[in-house]
Protein backbone atom coordinates (compact mmCIF):
# COMPACT_ATOMS: atom_id res chain seq x y z
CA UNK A 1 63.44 108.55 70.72
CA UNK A 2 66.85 109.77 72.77
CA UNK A 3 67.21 112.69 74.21
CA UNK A 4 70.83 113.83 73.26
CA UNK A 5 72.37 116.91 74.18
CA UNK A 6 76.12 118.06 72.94
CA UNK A 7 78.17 120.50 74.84
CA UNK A 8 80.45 122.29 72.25
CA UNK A 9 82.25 125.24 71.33
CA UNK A 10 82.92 127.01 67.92
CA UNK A 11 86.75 125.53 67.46
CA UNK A 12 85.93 121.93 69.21
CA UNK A 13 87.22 119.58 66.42
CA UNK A 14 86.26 116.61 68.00
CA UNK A 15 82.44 118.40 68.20
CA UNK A 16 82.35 118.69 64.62
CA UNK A 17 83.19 115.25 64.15
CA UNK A 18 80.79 114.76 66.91
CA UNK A 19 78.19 116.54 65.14
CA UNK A 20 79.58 114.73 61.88
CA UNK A 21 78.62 110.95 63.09
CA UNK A 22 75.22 112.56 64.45
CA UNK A 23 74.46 113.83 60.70
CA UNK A 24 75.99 111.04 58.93
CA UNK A 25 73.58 108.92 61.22
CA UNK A 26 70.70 111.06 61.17
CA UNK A 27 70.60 111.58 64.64
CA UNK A 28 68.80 114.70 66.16
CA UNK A 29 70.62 116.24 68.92
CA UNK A 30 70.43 119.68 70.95
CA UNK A 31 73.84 121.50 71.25
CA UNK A 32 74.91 124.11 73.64
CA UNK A 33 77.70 126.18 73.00
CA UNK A 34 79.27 127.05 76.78
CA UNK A 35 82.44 129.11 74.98
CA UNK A 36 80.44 131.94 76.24
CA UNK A 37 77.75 130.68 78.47
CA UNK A 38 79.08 130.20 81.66
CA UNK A 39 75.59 128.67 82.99
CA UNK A 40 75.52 126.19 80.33
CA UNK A 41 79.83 125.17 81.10
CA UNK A 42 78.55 125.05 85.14
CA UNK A 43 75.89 122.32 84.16
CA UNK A 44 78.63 120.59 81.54
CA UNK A 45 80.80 120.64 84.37
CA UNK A 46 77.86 119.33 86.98
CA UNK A 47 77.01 116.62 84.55
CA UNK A 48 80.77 115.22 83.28
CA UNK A 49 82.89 116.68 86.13
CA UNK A 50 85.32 117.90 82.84
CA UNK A 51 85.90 121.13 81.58
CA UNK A 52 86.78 119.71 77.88
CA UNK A 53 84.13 119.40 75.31
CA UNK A 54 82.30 118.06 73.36
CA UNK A 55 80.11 116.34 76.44
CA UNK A 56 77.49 114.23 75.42
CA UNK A 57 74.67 113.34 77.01
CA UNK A 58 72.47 110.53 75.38
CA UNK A 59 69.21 109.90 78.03
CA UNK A 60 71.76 110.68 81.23
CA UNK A 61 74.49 108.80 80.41
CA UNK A 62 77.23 110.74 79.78
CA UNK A 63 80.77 110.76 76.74
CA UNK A 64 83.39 113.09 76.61
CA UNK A 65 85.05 113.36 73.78
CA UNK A 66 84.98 111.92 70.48
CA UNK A 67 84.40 108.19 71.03
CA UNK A 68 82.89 106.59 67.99
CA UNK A 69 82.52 103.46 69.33
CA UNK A 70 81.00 104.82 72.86
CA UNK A 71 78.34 106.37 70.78
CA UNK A 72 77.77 103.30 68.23
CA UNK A 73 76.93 100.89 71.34
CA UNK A 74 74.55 104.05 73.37
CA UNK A 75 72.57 104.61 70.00
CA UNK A 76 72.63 101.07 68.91
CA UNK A 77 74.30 101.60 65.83
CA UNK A 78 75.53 98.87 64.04
């Protein structure tokens, strides 16, 4: 199984539809919330060099944004 990790924040609209796909596909997922973590925004930052979110991180390979299609081919959904 994946490890997937999604960096988000409480307003994100693309996380939600991030977290959408991830439901809709039954995929389990950690999120962090760095709105108010600044630890957890240094390491989004360290891993994506971006300060938007959502950052994904699917087994070290690293989206930003909402990219459907990016996260179709990484989880080998059809």
């Amino acid at each position: 199984m994946q490890k997937i990790t999604i960096y988000t924040t409480p307003t994100c609209a693309y996380c939600k539809m991030t977290k959408a796909f991830f439901k809709e596909h039954n995929i389990t997922y950690e999120e962090k919330d760095v709105a108010n973590n600044h630890a957890l925004a240094e390491e989004m930052v360290k891993k994506s060099g971006q300060m938007t979110v959502p950052v994904i991180d699917i087994d070290g390979k690293i989206l930003v944004g909402f990219d459907k299609e990016g996260l179709s081919r990484l989880l080998n959904i059809k």
